[in-house]
PDB file of N, CA and C in Angstrom:
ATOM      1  N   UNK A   1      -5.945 -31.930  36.968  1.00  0.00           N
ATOM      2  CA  UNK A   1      -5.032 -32.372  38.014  1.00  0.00           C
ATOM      3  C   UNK A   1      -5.613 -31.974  39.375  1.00  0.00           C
ATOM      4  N   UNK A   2      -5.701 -33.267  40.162  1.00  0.00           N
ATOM      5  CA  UNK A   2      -6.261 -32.779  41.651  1.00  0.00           C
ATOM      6  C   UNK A   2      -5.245 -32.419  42.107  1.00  0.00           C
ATOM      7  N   UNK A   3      -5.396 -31.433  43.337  1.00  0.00           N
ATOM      8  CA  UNK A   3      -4.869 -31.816  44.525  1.00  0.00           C
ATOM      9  C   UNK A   3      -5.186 -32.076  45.732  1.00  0.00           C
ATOM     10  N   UNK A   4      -4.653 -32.949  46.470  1.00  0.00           N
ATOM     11  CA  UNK A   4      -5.243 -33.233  47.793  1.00  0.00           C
ATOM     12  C   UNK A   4      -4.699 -32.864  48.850  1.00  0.00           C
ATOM     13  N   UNK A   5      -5.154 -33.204  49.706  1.00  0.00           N
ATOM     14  CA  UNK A   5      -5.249 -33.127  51.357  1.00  0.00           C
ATOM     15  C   UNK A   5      -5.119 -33.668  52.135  1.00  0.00           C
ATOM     16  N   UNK A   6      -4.270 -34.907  51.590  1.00  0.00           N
ATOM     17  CA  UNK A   6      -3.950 -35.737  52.165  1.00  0.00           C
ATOM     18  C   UNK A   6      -3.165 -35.629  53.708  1.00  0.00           C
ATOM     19  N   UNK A   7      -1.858 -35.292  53.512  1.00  0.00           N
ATOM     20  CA  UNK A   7      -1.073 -35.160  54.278  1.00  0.00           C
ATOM     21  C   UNK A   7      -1.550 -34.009  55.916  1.00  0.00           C
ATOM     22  N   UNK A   8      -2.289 -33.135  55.612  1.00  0.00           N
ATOM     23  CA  UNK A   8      -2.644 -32.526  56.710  1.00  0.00           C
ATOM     24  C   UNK A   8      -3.643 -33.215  57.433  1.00  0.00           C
ATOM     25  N   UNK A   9      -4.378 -33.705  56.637  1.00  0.00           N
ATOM     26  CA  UNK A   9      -5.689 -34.707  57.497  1.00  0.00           C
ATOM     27  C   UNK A   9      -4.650 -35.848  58.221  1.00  0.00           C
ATOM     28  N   UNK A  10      -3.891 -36.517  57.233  1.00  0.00           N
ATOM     29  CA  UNK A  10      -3.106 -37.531  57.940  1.00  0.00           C
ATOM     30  C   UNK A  10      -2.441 -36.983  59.570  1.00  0.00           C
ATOM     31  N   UNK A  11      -1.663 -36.119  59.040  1.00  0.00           N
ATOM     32  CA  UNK A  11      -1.516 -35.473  60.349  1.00  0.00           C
ATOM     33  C   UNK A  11      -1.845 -35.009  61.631  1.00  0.00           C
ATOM     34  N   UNK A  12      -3.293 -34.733  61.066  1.00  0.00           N
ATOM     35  CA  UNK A  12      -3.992 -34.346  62.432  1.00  0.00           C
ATOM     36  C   UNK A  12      -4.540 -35.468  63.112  1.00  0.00           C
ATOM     37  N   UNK A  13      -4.686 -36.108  62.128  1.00  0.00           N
ATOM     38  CA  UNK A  13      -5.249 -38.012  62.633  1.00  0.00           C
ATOM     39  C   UNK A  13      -3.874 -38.646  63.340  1.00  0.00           C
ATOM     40  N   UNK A  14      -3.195 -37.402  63.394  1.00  0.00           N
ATOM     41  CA  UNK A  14      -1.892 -38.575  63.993  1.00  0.00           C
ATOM     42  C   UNK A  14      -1.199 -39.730  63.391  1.00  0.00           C
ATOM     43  N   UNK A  15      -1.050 -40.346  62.518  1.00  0.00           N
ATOM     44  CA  UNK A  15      -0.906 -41.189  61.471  1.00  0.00           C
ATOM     45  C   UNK A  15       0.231 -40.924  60.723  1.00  0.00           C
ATOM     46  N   UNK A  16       1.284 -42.250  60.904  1.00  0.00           N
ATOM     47  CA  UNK A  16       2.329 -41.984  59.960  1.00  0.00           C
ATOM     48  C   UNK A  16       1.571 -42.487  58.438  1.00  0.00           C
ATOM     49  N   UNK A  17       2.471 -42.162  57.590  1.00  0.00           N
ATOM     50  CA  UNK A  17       2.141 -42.592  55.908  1.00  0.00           C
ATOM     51  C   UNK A  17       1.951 -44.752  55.934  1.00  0.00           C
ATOM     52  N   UNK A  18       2.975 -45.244  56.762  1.00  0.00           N
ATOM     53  CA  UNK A  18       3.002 -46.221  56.559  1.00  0.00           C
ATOM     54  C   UNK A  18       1.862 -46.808  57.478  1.00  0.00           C
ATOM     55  N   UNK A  19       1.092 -46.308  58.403  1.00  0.00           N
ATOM     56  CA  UNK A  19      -0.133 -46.544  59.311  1.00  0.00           C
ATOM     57  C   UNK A  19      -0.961 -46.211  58.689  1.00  0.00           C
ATOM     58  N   UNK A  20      -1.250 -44.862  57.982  1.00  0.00           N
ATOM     59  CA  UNK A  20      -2.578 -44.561  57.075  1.00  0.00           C
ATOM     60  C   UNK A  20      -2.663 -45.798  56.087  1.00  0.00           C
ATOM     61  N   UNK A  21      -1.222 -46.015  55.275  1.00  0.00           N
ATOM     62  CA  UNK A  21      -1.856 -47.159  54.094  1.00  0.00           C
ATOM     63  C   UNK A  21      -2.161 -48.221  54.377  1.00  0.00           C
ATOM     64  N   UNK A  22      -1.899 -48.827  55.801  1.00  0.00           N
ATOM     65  CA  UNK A  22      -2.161 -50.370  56.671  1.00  0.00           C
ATOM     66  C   UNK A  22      -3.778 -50.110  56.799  1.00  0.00           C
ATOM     67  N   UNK A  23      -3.956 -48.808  57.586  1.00  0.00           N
ATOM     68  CA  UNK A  23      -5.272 -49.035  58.142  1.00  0.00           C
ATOM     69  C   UNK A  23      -6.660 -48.797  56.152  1.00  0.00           C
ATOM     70  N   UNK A  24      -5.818 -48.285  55.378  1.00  0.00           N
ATOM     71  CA  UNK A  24      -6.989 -47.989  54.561  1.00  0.00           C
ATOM     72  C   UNK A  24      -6.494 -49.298  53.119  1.00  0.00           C
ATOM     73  N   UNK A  25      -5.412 -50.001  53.855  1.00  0.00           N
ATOM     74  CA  UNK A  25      -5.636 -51.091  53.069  1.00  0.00           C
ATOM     75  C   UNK A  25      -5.403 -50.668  51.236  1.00  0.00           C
ATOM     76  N   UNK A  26      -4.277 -49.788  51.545  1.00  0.00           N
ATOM     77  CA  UNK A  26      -3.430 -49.120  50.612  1.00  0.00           C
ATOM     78  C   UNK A  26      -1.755 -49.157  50.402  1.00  0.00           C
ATOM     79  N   UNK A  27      -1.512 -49.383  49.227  1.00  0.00           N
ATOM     80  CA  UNK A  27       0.593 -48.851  49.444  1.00  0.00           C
ATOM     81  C   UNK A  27       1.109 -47.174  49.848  1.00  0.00           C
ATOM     82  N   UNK A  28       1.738 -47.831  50.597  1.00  0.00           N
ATOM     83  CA  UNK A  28       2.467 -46.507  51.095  1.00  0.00           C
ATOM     84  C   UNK A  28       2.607 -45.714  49.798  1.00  0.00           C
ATOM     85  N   UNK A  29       3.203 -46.752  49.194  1.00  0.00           N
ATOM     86  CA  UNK A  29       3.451 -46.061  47.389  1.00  0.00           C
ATOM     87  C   UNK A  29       2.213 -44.675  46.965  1.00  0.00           C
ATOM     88  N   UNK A  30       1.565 -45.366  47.363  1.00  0.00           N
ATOM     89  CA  UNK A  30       0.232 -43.976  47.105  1.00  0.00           C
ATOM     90  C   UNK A  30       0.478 -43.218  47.384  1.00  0.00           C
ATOM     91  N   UNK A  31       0.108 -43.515  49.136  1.00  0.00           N
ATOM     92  CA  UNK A  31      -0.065 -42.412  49.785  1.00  0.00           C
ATOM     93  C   UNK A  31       0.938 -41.193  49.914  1.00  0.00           C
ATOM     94  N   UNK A  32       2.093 -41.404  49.770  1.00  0.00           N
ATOM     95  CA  UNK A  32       3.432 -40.998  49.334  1.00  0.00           C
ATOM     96  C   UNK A  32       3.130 -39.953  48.248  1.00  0.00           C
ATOM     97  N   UNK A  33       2.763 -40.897  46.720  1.00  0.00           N
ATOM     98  CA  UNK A  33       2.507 -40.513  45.547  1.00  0.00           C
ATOM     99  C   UNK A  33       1.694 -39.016  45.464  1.00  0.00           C
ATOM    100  N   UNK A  34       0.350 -39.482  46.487  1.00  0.00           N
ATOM    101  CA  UNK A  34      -0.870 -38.081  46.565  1.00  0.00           C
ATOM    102  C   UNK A  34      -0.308 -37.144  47.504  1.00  0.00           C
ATOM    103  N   UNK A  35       0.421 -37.156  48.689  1.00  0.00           N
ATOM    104  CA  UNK A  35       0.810 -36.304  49.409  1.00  0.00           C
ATOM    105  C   UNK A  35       1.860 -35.257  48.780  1.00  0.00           C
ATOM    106  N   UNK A  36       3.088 -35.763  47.813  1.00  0.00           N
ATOM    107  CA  UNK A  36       3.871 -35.253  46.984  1.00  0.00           C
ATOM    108  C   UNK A  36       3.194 -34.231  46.121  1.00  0.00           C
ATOM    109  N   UNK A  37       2.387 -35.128  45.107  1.00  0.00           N
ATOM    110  CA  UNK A  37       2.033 -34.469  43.816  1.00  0.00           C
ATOM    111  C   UNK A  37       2.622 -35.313  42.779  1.00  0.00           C
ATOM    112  N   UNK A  38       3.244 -36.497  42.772  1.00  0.00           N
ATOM    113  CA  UNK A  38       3.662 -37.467  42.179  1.00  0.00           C
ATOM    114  C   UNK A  38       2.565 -37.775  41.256  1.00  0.00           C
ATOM    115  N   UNK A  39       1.314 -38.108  42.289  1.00  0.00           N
ATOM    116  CA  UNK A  39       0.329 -38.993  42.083  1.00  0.00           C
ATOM    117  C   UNK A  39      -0.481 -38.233  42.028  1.00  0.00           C
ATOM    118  N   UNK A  40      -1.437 -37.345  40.724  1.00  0.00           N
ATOM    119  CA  UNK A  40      -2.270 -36.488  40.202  1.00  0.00           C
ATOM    120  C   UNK A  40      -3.669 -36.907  40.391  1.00  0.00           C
ATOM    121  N   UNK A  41      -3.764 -38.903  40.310  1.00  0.00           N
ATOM    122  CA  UNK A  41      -4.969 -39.326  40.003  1.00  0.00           C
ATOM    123  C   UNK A  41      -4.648 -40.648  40.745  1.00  0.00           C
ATOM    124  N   UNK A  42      -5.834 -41.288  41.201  1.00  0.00           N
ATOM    125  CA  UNK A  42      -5.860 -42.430  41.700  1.00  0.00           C
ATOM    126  C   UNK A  42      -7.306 -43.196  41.614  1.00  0.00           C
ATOM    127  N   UNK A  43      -7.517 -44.311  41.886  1.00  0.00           N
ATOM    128  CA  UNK A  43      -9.313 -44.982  41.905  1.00  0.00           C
ATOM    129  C   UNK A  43      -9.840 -44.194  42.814  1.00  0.00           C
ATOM    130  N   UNK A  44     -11.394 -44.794  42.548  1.00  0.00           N
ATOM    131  CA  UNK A  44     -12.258 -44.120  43.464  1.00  0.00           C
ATOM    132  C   UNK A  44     -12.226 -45.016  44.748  1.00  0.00           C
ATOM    133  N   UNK A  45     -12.121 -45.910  44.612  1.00  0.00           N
ATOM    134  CA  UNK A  45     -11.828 -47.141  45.474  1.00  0.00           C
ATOM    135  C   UNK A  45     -10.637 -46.727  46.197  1.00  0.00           C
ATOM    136  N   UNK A  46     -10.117 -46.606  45.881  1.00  0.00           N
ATOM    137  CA  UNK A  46      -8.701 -45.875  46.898  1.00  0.00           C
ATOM    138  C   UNK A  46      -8.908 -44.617  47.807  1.00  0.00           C
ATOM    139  N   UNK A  47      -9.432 -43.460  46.826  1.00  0.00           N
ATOM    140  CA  UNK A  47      -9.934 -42.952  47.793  1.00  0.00           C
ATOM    141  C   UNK A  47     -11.056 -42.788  48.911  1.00  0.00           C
ATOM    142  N   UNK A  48     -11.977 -43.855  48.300  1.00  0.00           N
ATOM    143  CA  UNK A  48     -12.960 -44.276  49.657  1.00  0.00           C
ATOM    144  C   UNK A  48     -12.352 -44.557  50.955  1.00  0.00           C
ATOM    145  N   UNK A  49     -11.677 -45.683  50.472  1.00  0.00           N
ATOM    146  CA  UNK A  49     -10.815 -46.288  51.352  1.00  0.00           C
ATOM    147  C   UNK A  49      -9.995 -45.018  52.651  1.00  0.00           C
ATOM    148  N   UNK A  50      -9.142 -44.384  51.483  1.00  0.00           N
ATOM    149  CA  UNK A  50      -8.412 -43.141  52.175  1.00  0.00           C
ATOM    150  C   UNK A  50      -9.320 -42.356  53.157  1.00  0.00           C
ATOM    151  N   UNK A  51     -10.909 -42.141  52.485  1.00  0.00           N
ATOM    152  CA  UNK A  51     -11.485 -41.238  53.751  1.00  0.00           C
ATOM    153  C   UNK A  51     -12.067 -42.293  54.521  1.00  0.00           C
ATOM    154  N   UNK A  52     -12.292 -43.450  54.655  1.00  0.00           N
ATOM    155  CA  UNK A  52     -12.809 -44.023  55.498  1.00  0.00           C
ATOM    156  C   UNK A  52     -12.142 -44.528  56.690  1.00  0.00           C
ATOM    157  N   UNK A  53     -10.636 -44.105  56.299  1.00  0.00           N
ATOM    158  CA  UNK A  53      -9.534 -44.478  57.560  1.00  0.00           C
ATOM    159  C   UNK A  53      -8.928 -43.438  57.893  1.00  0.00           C
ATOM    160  N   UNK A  54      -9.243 -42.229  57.572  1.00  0.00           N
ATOM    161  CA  UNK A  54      -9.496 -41.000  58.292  1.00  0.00           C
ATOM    162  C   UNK A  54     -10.536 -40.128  58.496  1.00  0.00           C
ATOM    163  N   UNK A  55     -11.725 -40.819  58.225  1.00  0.00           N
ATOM    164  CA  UNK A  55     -12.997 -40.438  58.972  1.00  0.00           C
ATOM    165  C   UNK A  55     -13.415 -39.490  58.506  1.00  0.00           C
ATOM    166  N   UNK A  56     -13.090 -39.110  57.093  1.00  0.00           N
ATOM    167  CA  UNK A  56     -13.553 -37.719  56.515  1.00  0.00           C
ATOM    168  C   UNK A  56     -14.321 -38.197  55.290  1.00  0.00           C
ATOM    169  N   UNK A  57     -15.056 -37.341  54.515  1.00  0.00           N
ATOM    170  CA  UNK A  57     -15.972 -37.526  53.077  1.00  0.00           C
ATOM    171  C   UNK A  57     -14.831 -37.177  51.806  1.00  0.00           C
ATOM    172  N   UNK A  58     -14.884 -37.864  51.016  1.00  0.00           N
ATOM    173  CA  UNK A  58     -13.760 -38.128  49.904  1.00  0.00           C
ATOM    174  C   UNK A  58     -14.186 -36.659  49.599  1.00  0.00           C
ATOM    175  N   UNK A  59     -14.606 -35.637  49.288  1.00  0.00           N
ATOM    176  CA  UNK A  59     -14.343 -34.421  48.840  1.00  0.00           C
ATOM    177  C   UNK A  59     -13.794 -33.671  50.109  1.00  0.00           C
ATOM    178  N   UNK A  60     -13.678 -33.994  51.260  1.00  0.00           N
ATOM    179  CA  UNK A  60     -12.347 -33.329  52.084  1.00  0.00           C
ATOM    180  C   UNK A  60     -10.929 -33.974  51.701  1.00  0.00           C
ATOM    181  N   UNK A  61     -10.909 -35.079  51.063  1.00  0.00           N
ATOM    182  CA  UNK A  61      -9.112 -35.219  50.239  1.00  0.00           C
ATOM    183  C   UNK A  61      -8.696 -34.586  49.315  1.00  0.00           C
ATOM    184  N   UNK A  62      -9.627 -33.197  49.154  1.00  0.00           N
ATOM    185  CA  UNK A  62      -8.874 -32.361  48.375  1.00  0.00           C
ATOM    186  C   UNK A  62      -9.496 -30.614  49.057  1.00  0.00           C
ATOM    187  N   UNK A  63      -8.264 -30.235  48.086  1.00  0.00           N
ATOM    188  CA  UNK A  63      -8.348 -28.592  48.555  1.00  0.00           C
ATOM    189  C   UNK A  63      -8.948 -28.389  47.871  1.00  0.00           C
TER     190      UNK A  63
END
């Protein structure tokens, strides 16, 4: 079980949940999902996506 990092990176990027999933071309549903702990696992494709619309390397979306 990962966990991520989502939500603080989002944050500092300034970015509501429903702006992060527009700009990385994701459902809120996710992003929601990984910030919670709902959502344990997701594609790799998703999370590319996720660091590429907050400007970080997919092993900073997790702790």
């Amino acid at each position: 079980m990962q966990q991520f990092n989502l939500k603080q990176l989002r944050e500092k990027k300034g970015f509501t949940q429903s702006e992060l999933a527009d700009k990385a071309n994701v459902s809120r549903s996710l992003v929601v999902g990984l910030e919670t702990g709902s959502y344990s696992e997701t594609s790799t494709a998703s999370l590319k996506k996720l660091a590429k619309a907050l400007d970080v390397k997919i092993k900073d979306l997790f702790f």
